[in-house]
Protein backbone atom coordinates (compact mmCIF):
# COMPACT_ATOMS: atom_id res chain seq x y z
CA UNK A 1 106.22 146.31 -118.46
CA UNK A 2 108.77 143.89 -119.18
CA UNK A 3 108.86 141.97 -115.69
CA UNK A 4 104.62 141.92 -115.73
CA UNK A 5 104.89 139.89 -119.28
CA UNK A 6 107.07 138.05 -118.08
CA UNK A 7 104.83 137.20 -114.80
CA UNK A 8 101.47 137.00 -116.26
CA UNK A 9 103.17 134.23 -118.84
CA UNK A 10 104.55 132.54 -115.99
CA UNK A 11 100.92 132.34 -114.54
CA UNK A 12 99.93 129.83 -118.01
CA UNK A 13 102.03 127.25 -115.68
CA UNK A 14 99.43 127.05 -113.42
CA UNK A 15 96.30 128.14 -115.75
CA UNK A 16 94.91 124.72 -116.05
CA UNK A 17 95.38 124.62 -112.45
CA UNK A 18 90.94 123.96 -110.80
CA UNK A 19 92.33 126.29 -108.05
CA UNK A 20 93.94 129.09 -109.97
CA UNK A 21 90.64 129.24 -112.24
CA UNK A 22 88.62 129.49 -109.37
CA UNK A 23 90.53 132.39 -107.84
CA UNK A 24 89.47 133.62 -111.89
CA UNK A 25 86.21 132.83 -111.53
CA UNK A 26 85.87 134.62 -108.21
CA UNK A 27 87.69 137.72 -109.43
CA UNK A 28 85.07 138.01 -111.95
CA UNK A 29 82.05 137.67 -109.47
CA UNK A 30 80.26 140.58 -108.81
CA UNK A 31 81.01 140.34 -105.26
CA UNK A 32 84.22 140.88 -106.55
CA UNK A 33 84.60 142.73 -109.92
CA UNK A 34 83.95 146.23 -107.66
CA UNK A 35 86.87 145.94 -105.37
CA UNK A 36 89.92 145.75 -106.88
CA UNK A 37 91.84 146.44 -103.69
CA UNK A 38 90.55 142.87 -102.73
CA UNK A 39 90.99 141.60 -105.96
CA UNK A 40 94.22 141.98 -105.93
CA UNK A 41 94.81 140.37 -101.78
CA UNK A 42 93.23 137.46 -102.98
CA UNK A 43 95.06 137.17 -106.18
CA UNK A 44 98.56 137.64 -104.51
CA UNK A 45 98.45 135.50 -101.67
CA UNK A 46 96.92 132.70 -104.31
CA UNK A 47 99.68 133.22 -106.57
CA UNK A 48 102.30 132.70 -104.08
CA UNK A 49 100.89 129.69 -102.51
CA UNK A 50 99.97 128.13 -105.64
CA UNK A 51 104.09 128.62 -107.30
CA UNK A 52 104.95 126.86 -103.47
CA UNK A 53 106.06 130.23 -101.96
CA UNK A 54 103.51 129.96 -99.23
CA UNK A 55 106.06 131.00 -97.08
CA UNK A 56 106.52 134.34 -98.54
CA UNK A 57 102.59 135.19 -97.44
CA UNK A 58 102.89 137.03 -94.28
CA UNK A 59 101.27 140.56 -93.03
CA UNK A 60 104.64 142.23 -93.45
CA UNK A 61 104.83 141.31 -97.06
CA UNK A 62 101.45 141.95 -97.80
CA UNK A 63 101.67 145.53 -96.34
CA UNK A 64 104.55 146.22 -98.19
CA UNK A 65 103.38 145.00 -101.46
CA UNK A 66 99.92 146.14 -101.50
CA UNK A 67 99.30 148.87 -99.00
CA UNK A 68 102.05 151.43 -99.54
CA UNK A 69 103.83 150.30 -96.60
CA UNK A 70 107.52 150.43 -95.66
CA UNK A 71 109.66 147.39 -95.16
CA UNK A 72 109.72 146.17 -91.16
CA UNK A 73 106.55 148.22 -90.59
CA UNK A 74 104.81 147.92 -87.34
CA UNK A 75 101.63 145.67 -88.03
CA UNK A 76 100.45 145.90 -84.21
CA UNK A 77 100.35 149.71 -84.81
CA UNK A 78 98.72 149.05 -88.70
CA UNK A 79 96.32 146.97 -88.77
CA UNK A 80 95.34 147.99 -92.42
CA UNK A 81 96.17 144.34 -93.92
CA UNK A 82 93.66 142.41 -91.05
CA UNK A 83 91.44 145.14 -91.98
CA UNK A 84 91.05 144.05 -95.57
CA UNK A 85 91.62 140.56 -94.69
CA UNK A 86 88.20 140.52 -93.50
CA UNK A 87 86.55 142.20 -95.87
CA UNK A 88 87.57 139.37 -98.07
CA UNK A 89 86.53 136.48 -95.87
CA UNK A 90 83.61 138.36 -95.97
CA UNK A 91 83.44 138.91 -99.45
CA UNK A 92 84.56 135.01 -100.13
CA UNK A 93 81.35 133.62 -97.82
CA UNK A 94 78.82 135.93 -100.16
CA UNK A 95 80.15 134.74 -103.38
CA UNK A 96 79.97 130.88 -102.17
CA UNK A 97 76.77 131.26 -101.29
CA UNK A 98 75.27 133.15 -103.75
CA UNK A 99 77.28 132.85 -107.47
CA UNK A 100 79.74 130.20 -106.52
CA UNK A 101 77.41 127.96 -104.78
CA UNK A 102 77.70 125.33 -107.30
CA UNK A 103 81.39 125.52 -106.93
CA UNK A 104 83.50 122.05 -106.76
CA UNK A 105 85.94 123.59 -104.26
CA UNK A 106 85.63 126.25 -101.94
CA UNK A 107 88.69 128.93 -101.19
CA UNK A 108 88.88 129.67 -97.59
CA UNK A 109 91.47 132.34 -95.53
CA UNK A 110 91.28 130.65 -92.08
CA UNK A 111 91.48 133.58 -88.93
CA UNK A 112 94.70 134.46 -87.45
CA UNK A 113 96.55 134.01 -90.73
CA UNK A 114 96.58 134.86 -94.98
CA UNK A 115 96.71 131.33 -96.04
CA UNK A 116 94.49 130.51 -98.88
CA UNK A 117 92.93 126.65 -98.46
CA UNK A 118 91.14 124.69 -100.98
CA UNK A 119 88.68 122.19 -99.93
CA UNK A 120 86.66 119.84 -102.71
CA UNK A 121 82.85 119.97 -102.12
CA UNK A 122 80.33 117.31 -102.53
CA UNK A 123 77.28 119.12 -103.93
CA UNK A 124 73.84 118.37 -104.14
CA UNK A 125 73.50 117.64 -108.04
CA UNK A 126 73.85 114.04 -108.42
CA UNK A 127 76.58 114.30 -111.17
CA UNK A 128 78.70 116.30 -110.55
CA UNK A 129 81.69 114.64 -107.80
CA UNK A 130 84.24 115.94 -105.30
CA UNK A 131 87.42 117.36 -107.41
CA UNK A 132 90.60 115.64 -106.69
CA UNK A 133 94.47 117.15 -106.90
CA UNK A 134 95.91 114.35 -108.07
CA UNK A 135 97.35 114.02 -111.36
CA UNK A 136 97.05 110.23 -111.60
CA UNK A 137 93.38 108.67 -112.12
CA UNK A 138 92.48 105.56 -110.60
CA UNK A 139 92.98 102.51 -112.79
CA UNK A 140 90.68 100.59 -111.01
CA UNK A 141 87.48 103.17 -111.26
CA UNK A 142 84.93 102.02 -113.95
CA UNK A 143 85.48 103.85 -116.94
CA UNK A 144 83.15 106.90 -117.53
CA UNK A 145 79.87 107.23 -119.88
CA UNK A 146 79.99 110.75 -121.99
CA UNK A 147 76.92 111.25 -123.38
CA UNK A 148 76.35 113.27 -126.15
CA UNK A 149 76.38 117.23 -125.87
CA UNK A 150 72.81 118.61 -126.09
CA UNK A 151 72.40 122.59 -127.02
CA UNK A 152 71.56 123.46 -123.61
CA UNK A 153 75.34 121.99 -122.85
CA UNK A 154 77.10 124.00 -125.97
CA UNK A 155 75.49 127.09 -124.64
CA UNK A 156 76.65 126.58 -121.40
CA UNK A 157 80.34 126.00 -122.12
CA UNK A 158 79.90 128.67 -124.82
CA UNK A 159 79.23 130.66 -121.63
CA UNK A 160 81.85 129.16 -119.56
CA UNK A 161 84.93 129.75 -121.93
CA UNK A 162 83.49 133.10 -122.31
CA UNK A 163 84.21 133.62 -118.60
CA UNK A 164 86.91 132.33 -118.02
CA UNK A 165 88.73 134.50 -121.28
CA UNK A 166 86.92 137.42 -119.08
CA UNK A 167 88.53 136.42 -116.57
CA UNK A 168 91.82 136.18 -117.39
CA UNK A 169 91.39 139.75 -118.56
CA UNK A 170 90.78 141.14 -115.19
CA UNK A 171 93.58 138.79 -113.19
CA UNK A 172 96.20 140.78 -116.06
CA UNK A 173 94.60 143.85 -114.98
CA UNK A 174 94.59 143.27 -111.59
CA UNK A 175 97.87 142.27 -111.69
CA UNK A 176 99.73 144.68 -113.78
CA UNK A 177 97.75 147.83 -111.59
CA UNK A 178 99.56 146.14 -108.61
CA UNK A 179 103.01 145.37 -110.00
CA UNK A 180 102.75 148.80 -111.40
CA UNK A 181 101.80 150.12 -107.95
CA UNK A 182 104.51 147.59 -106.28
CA UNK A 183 107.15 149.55 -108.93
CA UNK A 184 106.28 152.96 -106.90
CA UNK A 185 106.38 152.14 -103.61
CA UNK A 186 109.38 150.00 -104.20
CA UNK A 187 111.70 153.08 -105.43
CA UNK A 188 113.42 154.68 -102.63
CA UNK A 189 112.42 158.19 -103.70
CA UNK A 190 109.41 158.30 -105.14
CA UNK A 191 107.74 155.49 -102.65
CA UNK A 192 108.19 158.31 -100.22
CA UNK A 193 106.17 160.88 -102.29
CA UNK A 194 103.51 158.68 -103.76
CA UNK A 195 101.45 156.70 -102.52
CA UNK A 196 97.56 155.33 -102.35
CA UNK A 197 97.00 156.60 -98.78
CA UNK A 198 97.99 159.94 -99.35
CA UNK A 199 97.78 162.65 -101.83
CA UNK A 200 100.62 164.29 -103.50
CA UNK A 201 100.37 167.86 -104.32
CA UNK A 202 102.83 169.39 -107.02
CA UNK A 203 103.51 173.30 -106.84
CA UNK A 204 104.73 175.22 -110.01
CA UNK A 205 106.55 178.20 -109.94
CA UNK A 206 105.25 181.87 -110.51
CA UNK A 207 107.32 182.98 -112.57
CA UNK A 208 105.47 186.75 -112.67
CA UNK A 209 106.98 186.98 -109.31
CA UNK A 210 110.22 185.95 -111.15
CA UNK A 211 110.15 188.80 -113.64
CA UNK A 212 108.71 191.20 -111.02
CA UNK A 213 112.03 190.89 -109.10
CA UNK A 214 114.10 190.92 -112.30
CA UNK A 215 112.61 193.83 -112.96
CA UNK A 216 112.05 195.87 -109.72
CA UNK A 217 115.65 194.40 -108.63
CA UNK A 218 113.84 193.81 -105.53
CA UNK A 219 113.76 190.49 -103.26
CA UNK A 220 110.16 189.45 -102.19
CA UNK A 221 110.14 187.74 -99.08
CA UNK A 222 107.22 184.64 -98.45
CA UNK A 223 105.31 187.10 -95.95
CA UNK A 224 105.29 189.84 -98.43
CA UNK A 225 103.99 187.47 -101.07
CA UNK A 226 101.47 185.94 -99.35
CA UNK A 227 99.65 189.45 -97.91
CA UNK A 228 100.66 191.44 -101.91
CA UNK A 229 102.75 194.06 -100.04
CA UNK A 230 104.95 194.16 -102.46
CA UNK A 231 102.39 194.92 -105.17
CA UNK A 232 102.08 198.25 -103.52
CA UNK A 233 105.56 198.95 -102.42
CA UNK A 234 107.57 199.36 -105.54
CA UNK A 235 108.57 201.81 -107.97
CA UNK A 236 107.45 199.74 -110.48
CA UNK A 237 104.39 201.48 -112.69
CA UNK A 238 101.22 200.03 -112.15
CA UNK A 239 100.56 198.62 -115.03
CA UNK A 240 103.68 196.44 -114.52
CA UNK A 241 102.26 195.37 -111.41
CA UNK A 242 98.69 194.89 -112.29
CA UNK A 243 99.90 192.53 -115.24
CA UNK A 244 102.28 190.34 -113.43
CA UNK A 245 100.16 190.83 -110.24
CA UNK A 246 97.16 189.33 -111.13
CA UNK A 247 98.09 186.76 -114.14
CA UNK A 248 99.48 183.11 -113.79
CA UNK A 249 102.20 182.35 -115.56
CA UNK A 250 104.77 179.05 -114.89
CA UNK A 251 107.68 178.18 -117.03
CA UNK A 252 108.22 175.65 -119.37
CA UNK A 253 110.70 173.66 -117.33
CA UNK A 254 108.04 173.25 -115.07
CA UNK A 255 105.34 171.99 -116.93
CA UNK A 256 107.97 169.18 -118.22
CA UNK A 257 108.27 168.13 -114.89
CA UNK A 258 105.14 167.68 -114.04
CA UNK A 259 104.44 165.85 -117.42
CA UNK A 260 107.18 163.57 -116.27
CA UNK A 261 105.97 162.92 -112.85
CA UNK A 262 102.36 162.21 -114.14
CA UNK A 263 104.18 159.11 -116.12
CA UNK A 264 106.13 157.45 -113.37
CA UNK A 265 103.95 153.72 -113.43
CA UNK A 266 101.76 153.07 -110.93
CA UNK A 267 101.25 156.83 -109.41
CA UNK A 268 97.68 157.01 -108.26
CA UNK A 269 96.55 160.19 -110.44
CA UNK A 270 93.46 160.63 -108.85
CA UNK A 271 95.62 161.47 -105.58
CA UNK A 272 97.97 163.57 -107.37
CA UNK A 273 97.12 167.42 -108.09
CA UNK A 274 99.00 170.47 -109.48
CA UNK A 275 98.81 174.01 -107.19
CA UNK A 276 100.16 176.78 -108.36
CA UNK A 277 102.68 178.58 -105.72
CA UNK A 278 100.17 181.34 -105.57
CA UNK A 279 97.42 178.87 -104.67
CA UNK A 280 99.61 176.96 -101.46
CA UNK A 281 98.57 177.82 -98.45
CA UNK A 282 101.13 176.57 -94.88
CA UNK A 283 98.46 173.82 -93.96
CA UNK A 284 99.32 172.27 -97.22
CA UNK A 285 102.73 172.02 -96.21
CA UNK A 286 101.66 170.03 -93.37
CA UNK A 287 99.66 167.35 -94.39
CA UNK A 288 101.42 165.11 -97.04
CA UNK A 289 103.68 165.29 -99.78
CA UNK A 290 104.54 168.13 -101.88
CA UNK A 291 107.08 169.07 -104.66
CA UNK A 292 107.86 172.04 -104.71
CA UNK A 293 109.48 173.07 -108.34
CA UNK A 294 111.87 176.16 -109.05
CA UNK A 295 113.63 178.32 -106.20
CA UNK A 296 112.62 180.81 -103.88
CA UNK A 297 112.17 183.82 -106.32
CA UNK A 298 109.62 181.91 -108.13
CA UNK A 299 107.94 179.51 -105.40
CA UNK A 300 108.64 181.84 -102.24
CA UNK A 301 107.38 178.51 -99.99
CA UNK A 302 111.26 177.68 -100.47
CA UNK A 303 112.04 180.15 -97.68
CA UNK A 304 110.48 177.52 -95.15
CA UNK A 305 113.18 175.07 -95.65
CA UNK A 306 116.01 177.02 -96.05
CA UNK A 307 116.88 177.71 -92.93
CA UNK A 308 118.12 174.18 -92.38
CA UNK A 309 119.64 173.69 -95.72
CA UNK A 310 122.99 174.09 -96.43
CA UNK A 311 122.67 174.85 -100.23
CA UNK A 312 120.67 178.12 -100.60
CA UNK A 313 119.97 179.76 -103.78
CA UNK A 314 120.35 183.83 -104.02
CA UNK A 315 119.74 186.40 -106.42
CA UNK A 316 122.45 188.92 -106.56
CA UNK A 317 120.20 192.40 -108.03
CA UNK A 318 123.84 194.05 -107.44
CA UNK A 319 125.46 192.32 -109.65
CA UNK A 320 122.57 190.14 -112.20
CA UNK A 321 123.84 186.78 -111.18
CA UNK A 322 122.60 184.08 -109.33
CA UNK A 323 124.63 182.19 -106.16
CA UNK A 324 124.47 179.37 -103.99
CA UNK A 325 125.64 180.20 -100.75
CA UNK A 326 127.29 177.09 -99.35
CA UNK A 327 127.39 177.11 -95.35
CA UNK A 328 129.36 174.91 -94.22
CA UNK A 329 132.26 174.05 -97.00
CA UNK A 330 134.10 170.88 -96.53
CA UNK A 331 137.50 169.89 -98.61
CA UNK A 332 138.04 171.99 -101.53
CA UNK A 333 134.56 173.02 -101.87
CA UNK A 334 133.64 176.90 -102.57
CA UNK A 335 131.43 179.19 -99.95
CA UNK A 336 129.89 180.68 -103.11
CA UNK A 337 128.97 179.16 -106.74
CA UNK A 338 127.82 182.02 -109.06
CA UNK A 339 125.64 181.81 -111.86
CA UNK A 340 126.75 185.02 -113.68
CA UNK A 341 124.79 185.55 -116.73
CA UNK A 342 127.66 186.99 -118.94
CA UNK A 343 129.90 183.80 -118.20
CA UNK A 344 130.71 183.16 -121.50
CA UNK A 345 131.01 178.83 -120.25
CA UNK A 346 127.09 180.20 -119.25
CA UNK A 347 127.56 177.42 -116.09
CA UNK A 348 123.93 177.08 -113.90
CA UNK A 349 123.30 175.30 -110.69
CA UNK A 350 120.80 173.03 -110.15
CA UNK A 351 119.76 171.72 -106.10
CA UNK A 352 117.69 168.64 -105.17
CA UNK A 353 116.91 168.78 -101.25
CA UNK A 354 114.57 165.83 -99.72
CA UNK A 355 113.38 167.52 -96.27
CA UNK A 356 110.92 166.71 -93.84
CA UNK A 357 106.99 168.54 -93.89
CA UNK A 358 106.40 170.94 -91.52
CA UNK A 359 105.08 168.73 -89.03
CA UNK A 360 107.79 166.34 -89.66
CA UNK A 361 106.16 163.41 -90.46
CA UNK A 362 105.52 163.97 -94.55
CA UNK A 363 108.22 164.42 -97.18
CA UNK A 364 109.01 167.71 -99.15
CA UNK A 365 110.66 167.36 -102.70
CA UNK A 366 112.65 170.89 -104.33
CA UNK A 367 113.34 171.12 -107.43
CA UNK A 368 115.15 174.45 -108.55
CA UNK A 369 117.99 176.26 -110.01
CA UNK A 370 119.55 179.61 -110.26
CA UNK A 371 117.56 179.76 -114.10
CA UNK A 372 115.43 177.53 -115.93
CA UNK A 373 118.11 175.06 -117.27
CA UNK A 374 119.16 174.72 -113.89
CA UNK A 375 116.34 173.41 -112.61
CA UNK A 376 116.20 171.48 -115.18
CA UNK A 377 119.25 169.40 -114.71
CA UNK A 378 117.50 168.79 -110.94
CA UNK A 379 114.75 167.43 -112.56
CA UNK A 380 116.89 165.44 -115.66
CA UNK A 381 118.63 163.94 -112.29
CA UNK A 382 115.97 162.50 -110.45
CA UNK A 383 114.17 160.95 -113.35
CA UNK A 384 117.23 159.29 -114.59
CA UNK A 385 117.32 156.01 -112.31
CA UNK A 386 121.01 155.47 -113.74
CA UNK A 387 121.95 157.96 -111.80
CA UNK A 388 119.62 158.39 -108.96
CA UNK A 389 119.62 155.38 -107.93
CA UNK A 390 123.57 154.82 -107.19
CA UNK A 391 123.24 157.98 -105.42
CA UNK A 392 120.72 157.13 -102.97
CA UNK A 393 122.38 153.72 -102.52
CA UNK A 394 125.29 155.73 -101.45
CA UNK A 395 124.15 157.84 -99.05
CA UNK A 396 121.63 155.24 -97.39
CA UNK A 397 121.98 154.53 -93.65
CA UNK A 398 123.51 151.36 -91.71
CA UNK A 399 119.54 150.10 -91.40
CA UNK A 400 119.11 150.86 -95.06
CA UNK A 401 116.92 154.16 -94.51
CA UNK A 402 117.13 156.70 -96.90
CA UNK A 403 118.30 160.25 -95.35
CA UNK A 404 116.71 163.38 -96.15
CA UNK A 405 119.69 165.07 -98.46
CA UNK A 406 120.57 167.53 -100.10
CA UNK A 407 122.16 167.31 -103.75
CA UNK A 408 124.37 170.21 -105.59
CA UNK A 409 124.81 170.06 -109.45
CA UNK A 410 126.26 171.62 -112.54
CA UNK A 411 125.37 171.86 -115.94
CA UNK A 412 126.00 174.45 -118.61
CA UNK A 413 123.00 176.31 -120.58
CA UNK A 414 122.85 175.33 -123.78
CA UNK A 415 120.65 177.81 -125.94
CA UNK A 416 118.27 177.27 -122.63
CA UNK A 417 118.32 173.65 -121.59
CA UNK A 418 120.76 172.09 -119.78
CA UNK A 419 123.67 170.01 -120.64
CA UNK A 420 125.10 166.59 -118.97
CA UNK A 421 125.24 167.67 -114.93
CA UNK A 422 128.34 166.81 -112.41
CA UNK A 423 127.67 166.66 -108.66
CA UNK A 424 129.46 169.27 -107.35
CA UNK A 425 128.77 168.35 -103.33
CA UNK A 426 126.02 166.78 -101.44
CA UNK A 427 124.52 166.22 -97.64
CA UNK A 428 122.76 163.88 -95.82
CA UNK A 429 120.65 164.69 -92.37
CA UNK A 430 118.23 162.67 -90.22
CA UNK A 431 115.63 166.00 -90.20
């Protein structure tokens, strides 16, 4: 919120600017005031040329900053930015000939490029003349009659000042929706998992499944929770597994989380929605993004993308205590890191894994832990951009891609909630 002050107060340097209250003006239009989307084209590419960083208006930058796109996309395989940039030359020729026909300049985007021009006009009413740029007037013009204001003439600038202050209102709105937006797609994690052009689904935990296991001291597998086998096949009484059967229950930890992730700036809530892991069905996990929150005991969907992590969270029935089975160790870590719940240090595990959707082509977030605090020093770790951010900087590529990964940490349980975590070990992968 900071940097958009500090932007919209830069824009009072070019306020009294006849092009910049134009591009107001426009804004305002009712050819305009329903598309923000275009709104906020036109008010970008004006602002850059305008501060004389017309250079910095290209498709590339546009897409990026506007459209959810990543840096050194492919435009010839995109055209989503020439899409919209005629929409607005469109939009631009209706309000110049209907609202802004008595304009004294006229804002054109010329084909085959996003360069905003300004031309004066000469128009038909006999006193009004063709603007001019330049700051000095001519010493040698005759000097000008004012005659006085009639009421007719305070009612009009009444009006006028009155739209311009509107206005203004809508370029701050305008502009802090997109420098909000720009925040999101800018942030090397969540710019993968939010976005305008795709929804964003967010899966909590069942954690009747949790206790049912606790209980039982049996494992549920994803194919036995997605047909209720194991509803049948227990020696649990039935009224244990009627109750946690058929009601919904979620923890805390995960309700936190999703309170957190609905107040990132800039996420598009309208394309954001909260499933419940009984509610997911595979396609889901095809389509887009989805974070997935808690491990397998609780969100069984886990299972998918295990088999090509190395972290992997068990529960040990045997012996009450939770482990994460590390495949492949390297240096002095440990195969196995157990969560036993008489460990008087009461140590828990948390795992953050980035992993491609099942068709490959979307991005899958987990969030869980061998207990509640657990997964709650995943989530205390991603939201904390002190120390996410040096993270991902670490483990980017030689192009500057972020790998998918996989993150290891450990905290101790303090009456329930987590304490300060440590990263224990990490990986990086390509798929």
């Amino acid at each position: 919120m900071r940097d958009s002050t500090a932007q919209l107060e830069k824009n009072l340097g070019i306020a009294g600017d006849p092009r910049w209250e134009l591009v107001e003006r426009i804004i305002a239009s009712s050819s305009f005031v329903k598309s923000p989307r275009l709104c906020s084209f036109l008010v970008y590419i004006c602002d850059l040329f305008l501060r004389g960083r017309a250079d910095e208006i290209n498709e590339l930058n546009i897409g990026e900053a506007l459209f959810d796109r990543p840096a050194n996309y492919d435009p010839s395989a995109d055209g989503i930015v020439r899409s919209h940039a005629s929409r607005l030359r469109q939009r631009l020729d209706q309000y110049f000939s209907e609202e802004g026909a008595q304009e004294p300049i006229r804002l054109l985007i010329p084909k085959g490029g996003y360069m905003p021009v300004f031309e004066p006009r000469t128009l038909s009413r006999p006193h009004l003349e063709t603007i001019s740029f330049s700051p000095h007037a001519d010493p040698a013009a005759p000097p000008v009659k004012h005659e006085p204001l009639t009421a007719t003439d305070w009612n009009f600038r009444s009006l006028w000042i009155l739209s311009v202050a509107l206005a203004l209102a809508c370029v701050a709105i305008v502009y802090l929706l997109v420098h909000s937006q720009v925040a999101v797609i800018k942030h090397p994690l969540w710019g993968r998992l939010f976005g305008q052009d795709h929804p964003t689904m967010i899966v909590a935990s069942d954690t009747g499944l949790t206790s049912f296991q606790t209980l039982t001291g049996r494992q549920v597998s994803l194919a036995e929770y997605l047909n209720g086998d194991y509803r049948t096949h227990t020696s649990a009484t039935a009224d244990i597994v009627s109750i946690l059967g058929s009601r919904r229950y979620t923890s805390i930890v995960d309700l936190d989380i999703v309170t957190k992730l609905y107040q990132i700036p800039g996420i598009s809530l309208g394309r954001t929605q909260v499933r419940y892991a009984r509610d997911l069905r595979l396609n889901d996990l095809k389509s887009g993004p989805v974070i997935l929150l808690g491990a397998q005991e609780g969100t069984p969907w886990v299972e998918l993308f295990e088999r090509q992590m190395n972290f992997v969270l068990l529960h040990d029935h045997q012996r009450h205590s939770f482990v994460v089975i590390n495949r492949s160790p390297r240096g002095t870590e440990l195969s196995r890191y157990e969560a036993d719940t008489v460990d008087p240090q009461q140590k828990v595990y948390g795992l953050i894994a980035l992993r491609p959707n099942l068709e490959g082509f979307g991005h899958i977030l987990i969030l869980e832990g061998t207990s509640m605090a657990g997964t709650e020093s995943a989530a205390d770790f991603v939201f904390d951009d002190t120390r996410l951010l040096p993270f991902l900087e670490r483990i980017k590529s030689g192009d500057g891609a972020l790998p998918y990964f996989e993150l290891l940490l450990q905290s101790n349980s303090m009456n329930g909630s987590a304490s300060q975590s440590e990263v224990v070990a990490y990986r990086t992968s390509v798929n």
